[in-house]
C-alpha atoms as a PDB file:
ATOM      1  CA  UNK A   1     -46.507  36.112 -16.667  1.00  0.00           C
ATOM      2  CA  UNK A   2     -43.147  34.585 -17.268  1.00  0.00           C
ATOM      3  CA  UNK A   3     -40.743  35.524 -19.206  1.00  0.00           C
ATOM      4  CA  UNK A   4     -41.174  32.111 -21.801  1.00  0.00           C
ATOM      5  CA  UNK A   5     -44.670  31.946 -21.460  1.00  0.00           C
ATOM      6  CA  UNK A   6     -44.775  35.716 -22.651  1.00  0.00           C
ATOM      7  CA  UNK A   7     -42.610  34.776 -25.432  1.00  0.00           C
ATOM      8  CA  UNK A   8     -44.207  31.722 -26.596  1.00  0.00           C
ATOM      9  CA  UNK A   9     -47.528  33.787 -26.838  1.00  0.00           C
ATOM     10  CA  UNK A  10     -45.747  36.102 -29.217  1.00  0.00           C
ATOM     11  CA  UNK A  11     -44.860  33.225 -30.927  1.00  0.00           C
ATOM     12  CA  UNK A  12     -47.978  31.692 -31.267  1.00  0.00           C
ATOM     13  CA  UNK A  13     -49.269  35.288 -32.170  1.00  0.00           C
ATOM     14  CA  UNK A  14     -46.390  35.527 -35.063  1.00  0.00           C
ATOM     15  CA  UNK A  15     -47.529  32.186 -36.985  1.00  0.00           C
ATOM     16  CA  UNK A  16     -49.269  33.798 -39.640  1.00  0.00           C
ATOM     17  CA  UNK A  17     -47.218  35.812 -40.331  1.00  0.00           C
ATOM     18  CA  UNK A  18     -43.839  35.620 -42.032  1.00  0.00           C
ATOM     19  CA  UNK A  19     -40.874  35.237 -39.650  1.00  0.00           C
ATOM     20  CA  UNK A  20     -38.101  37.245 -39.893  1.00  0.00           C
ATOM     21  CA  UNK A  21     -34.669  35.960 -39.130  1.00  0.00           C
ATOM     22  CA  UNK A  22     -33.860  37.781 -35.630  1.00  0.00           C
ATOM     23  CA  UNK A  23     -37.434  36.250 -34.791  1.00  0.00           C
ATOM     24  CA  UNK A  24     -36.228  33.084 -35.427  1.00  0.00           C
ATOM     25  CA  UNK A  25     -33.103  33.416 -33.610  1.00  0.00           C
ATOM     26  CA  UNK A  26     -34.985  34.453 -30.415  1.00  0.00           C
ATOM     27  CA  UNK A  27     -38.072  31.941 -31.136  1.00  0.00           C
ATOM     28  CA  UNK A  28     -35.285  29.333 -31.622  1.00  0.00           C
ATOM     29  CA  UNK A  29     -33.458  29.854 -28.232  1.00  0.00           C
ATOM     30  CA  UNK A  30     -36.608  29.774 -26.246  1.00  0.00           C
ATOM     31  CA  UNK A  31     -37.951  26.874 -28.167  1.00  0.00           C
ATOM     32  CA  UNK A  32     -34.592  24.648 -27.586  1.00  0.00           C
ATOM     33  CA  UNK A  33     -34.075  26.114 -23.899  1.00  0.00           C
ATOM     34  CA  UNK A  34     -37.651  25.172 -23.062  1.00  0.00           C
ATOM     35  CA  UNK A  35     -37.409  21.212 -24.271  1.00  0.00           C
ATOM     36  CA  UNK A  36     -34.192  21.404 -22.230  1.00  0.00           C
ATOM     37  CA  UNK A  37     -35.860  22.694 -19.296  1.00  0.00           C
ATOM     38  CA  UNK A  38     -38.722  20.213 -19.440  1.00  0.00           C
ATOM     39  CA  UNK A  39     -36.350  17.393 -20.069  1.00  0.00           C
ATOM     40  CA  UNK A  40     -34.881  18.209 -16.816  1.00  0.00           C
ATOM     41  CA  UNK A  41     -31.887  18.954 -18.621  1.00  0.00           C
ATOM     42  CA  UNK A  42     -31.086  22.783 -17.988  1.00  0.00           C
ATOM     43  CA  UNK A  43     -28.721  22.829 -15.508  1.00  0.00           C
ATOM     44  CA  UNK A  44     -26.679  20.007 -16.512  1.00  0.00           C
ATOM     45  CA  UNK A  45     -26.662  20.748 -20.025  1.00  0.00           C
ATOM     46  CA  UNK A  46     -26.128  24.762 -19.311  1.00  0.00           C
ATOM     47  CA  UNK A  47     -26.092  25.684 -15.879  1.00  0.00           C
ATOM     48  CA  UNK A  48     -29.166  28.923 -16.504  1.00  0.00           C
ATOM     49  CA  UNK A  49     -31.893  29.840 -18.520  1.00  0.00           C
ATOM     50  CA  UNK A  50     -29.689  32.759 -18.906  1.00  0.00           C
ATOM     51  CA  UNK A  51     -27.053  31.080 -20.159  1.00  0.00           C
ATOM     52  CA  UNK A  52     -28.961  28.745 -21.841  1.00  0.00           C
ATOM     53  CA  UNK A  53     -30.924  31.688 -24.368  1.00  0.00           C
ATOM     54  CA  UNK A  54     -27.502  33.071 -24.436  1.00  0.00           C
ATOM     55  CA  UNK A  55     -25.653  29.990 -25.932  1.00  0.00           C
ATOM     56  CA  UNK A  56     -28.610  28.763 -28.531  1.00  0.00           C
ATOM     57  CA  UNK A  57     -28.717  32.447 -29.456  1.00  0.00           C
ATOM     58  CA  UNK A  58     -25.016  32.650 -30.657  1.00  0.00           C
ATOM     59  CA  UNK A  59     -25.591  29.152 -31.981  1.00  0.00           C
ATOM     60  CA  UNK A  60     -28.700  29.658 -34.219  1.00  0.00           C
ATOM     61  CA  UNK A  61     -26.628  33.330 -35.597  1.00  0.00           C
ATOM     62  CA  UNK A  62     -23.830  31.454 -36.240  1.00  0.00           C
ATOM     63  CA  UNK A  63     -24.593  28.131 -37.508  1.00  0.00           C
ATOM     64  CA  UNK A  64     -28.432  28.654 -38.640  1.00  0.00           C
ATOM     65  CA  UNK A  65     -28.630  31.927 -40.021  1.00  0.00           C
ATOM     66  CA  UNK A  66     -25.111  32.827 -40.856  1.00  0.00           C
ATOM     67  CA  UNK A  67     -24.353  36.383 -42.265  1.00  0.00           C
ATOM     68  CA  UNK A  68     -24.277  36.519 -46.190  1.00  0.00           C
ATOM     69  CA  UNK A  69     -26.845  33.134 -46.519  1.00  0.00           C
ATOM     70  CA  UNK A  70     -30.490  33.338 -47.668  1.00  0.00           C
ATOM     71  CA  UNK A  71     -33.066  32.933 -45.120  1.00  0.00           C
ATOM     72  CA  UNK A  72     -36.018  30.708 -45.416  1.00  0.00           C
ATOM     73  CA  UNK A  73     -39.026  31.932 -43.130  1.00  0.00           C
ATOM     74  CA  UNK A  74     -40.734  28.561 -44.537  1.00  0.00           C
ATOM     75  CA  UNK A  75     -38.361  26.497 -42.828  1.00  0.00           C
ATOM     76  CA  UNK A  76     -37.639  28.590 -39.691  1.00  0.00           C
ATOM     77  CA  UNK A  77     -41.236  28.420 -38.709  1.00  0.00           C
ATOM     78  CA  UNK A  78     -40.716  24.343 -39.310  1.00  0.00           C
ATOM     79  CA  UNK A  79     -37.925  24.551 -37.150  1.00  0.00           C
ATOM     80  CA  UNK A  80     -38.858  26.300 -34.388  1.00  0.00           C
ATOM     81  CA  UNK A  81     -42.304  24.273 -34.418  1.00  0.00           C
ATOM     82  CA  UNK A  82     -40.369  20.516 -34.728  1.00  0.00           C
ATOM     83  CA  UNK A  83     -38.291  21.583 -31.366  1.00  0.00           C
ATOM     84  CA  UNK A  84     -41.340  22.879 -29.554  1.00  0.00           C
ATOM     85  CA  UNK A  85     -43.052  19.731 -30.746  1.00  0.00           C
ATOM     86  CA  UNK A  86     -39.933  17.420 -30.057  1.00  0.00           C
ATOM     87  CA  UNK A  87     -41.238  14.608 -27.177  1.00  0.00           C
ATOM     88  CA  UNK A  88     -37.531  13.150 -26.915  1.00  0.00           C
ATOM     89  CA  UNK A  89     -35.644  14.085 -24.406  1.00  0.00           C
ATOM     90  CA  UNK A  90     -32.357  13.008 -26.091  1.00  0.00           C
ATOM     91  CA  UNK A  91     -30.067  15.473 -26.863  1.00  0.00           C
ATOM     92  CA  UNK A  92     -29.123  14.236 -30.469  1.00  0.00           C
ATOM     93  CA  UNK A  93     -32.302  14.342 -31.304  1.00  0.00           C
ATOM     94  CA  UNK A  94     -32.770  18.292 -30.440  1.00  0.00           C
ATOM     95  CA  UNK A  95     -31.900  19.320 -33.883  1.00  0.00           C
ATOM     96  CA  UNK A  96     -34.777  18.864 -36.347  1.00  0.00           C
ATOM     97  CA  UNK A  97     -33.502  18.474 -40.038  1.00  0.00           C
ATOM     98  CA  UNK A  98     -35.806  21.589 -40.946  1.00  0.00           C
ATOM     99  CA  UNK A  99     -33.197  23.647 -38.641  1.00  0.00           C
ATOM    100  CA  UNK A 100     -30.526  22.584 -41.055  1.00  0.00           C
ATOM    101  CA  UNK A 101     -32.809  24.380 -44.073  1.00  0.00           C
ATOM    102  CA  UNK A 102     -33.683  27.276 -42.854  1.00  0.00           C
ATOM    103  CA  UNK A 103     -30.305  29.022 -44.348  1.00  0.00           C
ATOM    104  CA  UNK A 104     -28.461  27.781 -47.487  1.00  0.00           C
ATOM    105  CA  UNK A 105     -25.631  28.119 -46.066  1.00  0.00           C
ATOM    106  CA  UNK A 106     -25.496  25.445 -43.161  1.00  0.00           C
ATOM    107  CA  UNK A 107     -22.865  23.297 -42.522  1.00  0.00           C
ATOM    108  CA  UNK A 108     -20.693  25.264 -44.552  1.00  0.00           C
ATOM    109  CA  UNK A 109     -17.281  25.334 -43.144  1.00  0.00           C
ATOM    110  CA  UNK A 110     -16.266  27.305 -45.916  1.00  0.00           C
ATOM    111  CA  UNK A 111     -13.063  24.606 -46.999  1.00  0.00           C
END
């Protein structure tokens, strides 16, 4: 079994239940690295799957769940779900607005 299909089954497994934020962040990566992959996208976009987990992991600690900002499971699970569900394969499009709710903190650059 591959490593993403192994992961999406925990995912799957982890619906009904409440998400936690490092689940997220992992759930996240896979979820975004996956449309990229099946857009055809991977490589040119981030050279790996390696590389690609690695960057959308930083990115959803950083930027999605930031240190200090409440965490909404609600809209994680959204979030996660809209980029597994997401049928475009333009890269604008990759971040679903329930992405930008799951902390209440995004998009604050702090000015």
């Amino acid at each position: 079994m591959s490593r993403m299909t192994a992961t999406l089954l925990v995912g799957l497994l982890s619906v009904g239940c409440k998400m936690k934020e490092d689940q997220f962040v992992d759930q996240y990566a896979e979820a975004y690295c996956e449309w990229v992959d099946n857009c055809g996208k991977l490589t040119e976009q981030f050279g790996t799957l390696d590389d690609c987990l690695t960057n959308r992991t930083v990115f959803a600690q950083a930027e999605l769940t930031p240190a200090g900002c409440n965490f909404s499971p609600k809209a994680a699970k959204s979030c996660v779900s809209d980029v597994r569900d997401n049928e475009s394969c333009n890269i604008n499009s990759a971040m679903p607005e329930a992405c930008t709710k799951v902390s209440s903190c995004y998009g604050d650059t702090g000015l």
